[in-house]
Protein backbone atom coordinates (compact mmCIF):
# COMPACT_ATOMS: atom_id res chain seq x y z
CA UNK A 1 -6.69 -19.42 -0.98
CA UNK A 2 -3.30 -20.94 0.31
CA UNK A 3 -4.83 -24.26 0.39
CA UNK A 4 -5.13 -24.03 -3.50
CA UNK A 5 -2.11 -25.76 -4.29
CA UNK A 6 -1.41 -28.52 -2.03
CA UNK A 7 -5.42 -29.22 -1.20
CA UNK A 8 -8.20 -27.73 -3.71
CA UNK A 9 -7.46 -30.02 -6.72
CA UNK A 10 -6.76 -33.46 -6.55
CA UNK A 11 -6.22 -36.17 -9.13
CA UNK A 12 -9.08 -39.11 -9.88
CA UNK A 13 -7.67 -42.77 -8.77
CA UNK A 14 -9.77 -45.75 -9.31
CA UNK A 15 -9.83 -47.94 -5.58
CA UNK A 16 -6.78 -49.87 -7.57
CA UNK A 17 -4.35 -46.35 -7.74
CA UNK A 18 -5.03 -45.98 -11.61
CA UNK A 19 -5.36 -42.96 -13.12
CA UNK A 20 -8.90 -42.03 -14.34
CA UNK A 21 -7.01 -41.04 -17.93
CA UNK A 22 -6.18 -42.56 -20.79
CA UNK A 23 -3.15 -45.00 -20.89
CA UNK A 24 -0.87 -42.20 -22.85
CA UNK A 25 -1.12 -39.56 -20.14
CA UNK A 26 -0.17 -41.50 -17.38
CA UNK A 27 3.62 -40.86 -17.32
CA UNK A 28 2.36 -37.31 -17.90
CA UNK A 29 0.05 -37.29 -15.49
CA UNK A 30 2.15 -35.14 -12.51
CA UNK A 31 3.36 -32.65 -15.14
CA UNK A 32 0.33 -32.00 -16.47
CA UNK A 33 -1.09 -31.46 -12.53
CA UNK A 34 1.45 -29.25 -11.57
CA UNK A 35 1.09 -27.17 -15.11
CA UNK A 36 -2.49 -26.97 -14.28
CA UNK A 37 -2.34 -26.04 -10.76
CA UNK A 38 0.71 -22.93 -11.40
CA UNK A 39 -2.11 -21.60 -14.24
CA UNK A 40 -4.72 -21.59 -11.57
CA UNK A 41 -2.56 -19.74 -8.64
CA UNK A 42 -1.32 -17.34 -11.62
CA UNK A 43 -5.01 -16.64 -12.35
CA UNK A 44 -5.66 -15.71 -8.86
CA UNK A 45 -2.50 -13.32 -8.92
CA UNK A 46 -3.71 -11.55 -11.82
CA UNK A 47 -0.86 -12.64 -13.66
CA UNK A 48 -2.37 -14.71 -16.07
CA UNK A 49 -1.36 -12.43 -19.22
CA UNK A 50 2.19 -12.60 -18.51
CA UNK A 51 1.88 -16.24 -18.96
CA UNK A 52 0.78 -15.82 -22.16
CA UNK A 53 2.83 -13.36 -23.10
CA UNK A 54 6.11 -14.92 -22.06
CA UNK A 55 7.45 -16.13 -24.88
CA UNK A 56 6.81 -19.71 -24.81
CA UNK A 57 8.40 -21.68 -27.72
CA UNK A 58 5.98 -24.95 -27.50
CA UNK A 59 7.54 -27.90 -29.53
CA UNK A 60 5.03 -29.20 -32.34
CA UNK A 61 3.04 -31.99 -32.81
CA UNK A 62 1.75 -32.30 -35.75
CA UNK A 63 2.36 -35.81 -37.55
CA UNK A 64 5.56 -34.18 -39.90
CA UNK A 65 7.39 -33.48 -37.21
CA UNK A 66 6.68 -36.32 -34.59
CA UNK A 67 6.57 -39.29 -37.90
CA UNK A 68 10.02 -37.39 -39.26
CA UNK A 69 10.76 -40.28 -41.53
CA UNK A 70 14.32 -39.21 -42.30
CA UNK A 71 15.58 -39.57 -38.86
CA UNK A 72 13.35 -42.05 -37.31
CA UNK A 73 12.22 -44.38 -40.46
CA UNK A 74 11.74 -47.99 -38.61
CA UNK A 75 10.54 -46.21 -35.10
CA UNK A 76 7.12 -47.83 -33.79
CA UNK A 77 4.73 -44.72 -33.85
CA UNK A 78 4.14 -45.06 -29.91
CA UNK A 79 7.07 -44.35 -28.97
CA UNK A 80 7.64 -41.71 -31.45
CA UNK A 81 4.45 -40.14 -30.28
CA UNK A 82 5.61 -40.86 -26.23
CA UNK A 83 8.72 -38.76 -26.63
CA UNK A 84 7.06 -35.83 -28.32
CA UNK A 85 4.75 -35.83 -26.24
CA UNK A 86 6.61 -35.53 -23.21
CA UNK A 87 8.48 -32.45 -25.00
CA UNK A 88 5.23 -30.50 -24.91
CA UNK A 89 4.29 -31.14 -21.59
CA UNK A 90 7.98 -30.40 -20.37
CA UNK A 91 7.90 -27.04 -21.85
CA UNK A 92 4.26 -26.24 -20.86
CA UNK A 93 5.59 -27.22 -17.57
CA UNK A 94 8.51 -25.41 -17.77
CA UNK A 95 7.13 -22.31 -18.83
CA UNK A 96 4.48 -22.46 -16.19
CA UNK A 97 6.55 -22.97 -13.43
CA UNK A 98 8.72 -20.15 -14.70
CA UNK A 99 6.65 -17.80 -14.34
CA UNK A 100 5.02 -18.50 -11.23
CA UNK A 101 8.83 -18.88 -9.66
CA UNK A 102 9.22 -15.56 -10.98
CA UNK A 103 5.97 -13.92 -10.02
CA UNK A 104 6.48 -15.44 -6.16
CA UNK A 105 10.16 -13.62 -5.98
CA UNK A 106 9.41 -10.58 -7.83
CA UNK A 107 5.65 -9.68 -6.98
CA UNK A 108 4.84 -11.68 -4.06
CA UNK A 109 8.24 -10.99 -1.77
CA UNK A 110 9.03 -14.85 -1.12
CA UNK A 111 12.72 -13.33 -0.83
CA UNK A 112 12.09 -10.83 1.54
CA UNK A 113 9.47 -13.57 3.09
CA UNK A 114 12.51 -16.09 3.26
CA UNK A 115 14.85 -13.30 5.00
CA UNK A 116 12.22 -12.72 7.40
CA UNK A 117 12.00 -16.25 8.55
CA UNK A 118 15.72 -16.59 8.88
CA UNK A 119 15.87 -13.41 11.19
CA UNK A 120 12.77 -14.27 13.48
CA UNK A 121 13.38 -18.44 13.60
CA UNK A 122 17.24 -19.01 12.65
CA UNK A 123 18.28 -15.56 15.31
CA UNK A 124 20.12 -14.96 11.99
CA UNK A 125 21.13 -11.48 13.96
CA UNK A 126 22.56 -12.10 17.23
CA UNK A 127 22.36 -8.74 18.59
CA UNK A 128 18.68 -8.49 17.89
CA UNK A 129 18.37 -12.13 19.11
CA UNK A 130 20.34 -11.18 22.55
CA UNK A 131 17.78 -8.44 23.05
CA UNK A 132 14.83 -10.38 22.57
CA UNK A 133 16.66 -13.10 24.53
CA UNK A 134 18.09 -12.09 27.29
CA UNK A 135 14.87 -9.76 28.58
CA UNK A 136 13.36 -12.99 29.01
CA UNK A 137 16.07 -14.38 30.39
CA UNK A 138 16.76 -12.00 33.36
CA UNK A 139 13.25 -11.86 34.01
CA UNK A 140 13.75 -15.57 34.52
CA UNK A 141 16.51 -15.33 36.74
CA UNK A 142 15.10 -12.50 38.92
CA UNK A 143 11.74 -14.57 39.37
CA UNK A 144 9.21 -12.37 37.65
CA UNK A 145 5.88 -14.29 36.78
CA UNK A 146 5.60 -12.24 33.54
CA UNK A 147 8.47 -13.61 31.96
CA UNK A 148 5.75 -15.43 29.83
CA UNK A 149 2.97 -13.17 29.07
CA UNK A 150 2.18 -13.07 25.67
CA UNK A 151 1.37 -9.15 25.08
CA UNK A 152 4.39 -8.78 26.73
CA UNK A 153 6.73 -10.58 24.43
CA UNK A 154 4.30 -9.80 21.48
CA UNK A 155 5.46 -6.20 22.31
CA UNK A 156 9.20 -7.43 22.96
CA UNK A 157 9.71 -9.54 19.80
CA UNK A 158 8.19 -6.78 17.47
CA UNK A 159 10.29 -3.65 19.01
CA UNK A 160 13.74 -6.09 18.58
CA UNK A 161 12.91 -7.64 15.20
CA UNK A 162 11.38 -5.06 14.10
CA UNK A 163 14.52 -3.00 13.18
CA UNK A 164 15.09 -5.35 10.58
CA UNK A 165 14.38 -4.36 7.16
CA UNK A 166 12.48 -7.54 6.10
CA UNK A 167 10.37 -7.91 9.13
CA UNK A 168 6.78 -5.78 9.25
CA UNK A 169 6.22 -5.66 13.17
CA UNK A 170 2.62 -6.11 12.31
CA UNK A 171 2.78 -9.32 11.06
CA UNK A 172 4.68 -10.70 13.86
CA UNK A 173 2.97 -12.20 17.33
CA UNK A 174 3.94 -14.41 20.29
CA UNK A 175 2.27 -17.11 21.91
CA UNK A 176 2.84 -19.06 24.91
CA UNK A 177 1.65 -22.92 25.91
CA UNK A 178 0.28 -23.40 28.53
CA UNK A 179 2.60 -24.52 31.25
CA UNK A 180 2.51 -27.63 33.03
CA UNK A 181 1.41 -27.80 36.85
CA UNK A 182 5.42 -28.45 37.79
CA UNK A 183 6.60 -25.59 35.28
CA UNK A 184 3.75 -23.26 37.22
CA UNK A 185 6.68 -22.67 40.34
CA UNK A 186 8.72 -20.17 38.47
CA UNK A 187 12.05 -21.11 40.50
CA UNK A 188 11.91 -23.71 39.08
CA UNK A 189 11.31 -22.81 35.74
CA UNK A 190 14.81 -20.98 35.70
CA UNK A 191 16.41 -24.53 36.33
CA UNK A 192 15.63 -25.68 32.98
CA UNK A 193 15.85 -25.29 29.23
CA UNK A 194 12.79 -27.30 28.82
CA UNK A 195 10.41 -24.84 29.68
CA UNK A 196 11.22 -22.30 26.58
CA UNK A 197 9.32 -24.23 24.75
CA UNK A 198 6.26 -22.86 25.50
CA UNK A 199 7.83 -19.84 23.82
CA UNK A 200 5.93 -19.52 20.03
CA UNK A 201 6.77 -17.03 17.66
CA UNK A 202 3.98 -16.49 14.60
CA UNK A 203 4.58 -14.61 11.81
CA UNK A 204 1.89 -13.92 9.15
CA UNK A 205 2.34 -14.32 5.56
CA UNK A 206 0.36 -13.71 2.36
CA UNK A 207 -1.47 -16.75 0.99
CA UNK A 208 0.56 -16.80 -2.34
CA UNK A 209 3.90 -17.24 -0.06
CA UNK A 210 2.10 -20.15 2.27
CA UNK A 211 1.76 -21.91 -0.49
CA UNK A 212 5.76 -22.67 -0.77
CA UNK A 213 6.03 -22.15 3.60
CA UNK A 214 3.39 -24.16 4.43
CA UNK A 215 2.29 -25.18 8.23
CA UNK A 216 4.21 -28.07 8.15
CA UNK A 217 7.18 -26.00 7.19
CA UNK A 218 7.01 -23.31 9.82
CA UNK A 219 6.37 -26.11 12.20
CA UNK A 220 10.33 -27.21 11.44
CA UNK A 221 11.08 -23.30 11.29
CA UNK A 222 9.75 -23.45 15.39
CA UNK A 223 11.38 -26.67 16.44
CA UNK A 224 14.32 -24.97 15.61
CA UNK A 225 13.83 -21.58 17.14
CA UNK A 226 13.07 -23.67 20.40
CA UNK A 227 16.28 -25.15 20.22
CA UNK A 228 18.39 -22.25 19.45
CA UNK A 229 16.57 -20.33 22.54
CA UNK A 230 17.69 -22.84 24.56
CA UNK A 231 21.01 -23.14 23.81
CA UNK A 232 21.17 -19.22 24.22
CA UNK A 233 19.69 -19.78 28.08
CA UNK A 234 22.75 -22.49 28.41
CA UNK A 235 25.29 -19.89 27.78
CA UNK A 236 23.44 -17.11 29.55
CA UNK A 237 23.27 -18.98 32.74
CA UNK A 238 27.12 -20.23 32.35
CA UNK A 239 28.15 -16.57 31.57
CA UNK A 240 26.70 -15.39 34.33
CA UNK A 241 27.30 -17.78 37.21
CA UNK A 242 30.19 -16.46 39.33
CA UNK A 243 32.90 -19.62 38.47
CA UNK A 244 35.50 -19.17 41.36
CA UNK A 245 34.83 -17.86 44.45
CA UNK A 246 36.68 -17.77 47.89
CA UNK A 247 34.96 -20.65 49.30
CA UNK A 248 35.85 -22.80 45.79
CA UNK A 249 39.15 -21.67 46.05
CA UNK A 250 39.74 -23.92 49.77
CA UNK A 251 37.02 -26.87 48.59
CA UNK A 252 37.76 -27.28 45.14
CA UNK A 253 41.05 -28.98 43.34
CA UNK A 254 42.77 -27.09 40.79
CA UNK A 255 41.14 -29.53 37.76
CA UNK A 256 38.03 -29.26 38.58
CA UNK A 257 37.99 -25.86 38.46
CA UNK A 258 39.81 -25.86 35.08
CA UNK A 259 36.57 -27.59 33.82
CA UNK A 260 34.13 -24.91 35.18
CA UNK A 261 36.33 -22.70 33.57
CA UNK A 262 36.21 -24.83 30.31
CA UNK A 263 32.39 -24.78 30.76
């Protein structure tokens, strides 16, 4: 059902790009698409009464009030007719969307669903993030092959994240690429950043919220949890490398040791 909106329906081009409508619809066209596909998605929520018991105050069209000859007494009827039209649509549109906007928030949690994504992806919590982190981190830096395994995180990532009120552990699993045949030595998979990015955090959500976060969305949403891991294993190696020691002390001059300091 999530591929309802942005797949299932699909508007009729001739081989040329026209519409298959008639020539007064065709600015309308999109509107009238989008109305049509927020009725359908509210029909498969069950909410279908509340959109027509909303309230809607639809504009009319009857020839009095579009032909209102004291106001527009020398306008051609098409465009009289174009810019009442466009009225209706707007506020069948408006309505529509309305209450699907408000249905998503309210019924669906696409707030809580939007909190959740910040959280797992953004590290929006950097205690949580550290512990998730750095466990995969030290097992990195004390060579142990299961840095990696997927139960293993799976089990990681839902006992840190799952403290978080907007997270169900349940919904939340880890997957790892597989790793290339020089990433396969783990010494020297500590040496670089490169290699978190086999790292894959999933994170299920109902189809009326995939619908707005849709797999090309989540797609940016892991790019940039990638990223953010890695800059975390930049700091956690410079934090934890021993900057000055006796031997630097005799071999090393005093600026360059200002700048492993400054690192």
């Amino acid at each position: 059902r999530a591929s309802l909106w942005p797949s299932r329906f699909q508007i009729r081009k001739t081989k040329d790009g026209v519409l298959h409508a008639p020539r007064f619809l065709q600015a309308a066209a999109s509107k009238i698409f989008t109305t049509g596909k927020s009725v359908v998605v509210l029909k498969h929520l069950n909410q279908f009464d509340l959109l027509r018991t909303a309230g809607n105050i639809e504009p009319s069209l009857d020839f009095d009030t579009v032909c209102n000859s004291s106001e527009f007494r020398l306008a051609p009827f098409p465009e009289l007719f174009d810019a009442a039209f466009d009225n209706w649509v707007q506020s069948k549109h408006r309505h529509a969307s309305v209450v699907l906007r408000k249905t998503l928030f309210d019924s669906c949690g696409l707030h809580t669903a939007l909190n959740a994504l910040s959280n797992i992806y953004f590290l929006e919590d950097g205690v949580t993030a550290s512990v998730f982190t750095n466990s995969i981190f030290d097992k990195l830096d004390t060579l142990n092959s299961s840095w990696n395994d997927r139960f293993t995180l799976t089990e990681l990532a839902q006992s840190a994240f799952g403290s978080i009120s907007s997270i169900s552990p349940d919904h939340l699993r880890t997957s790892t690429l597989t790793l290339s045949r020089k990433q396969r030595d783990i010494s020297k998979c500590r040496r670089t950043v490169k290699v978190l990015a086999v790292l894959e955090l999933q994170y299920h959500l109902s189809w009326p919220i995939q619908i707005i976060l849709t797999p090309a969305t989540l797609s940016s949403y892991k790019r940039i949890f990638t990223f953010l891991v890695q800059i975390r294993r930049s700091s956690h190696i410079l934090s934890r490398q021993k900057l000055i020691d006796d031997t630097l002390n005799y071999t090393t001059g005093t600026d360059e040791r200002a700048l492993d300091y400054s690192l």
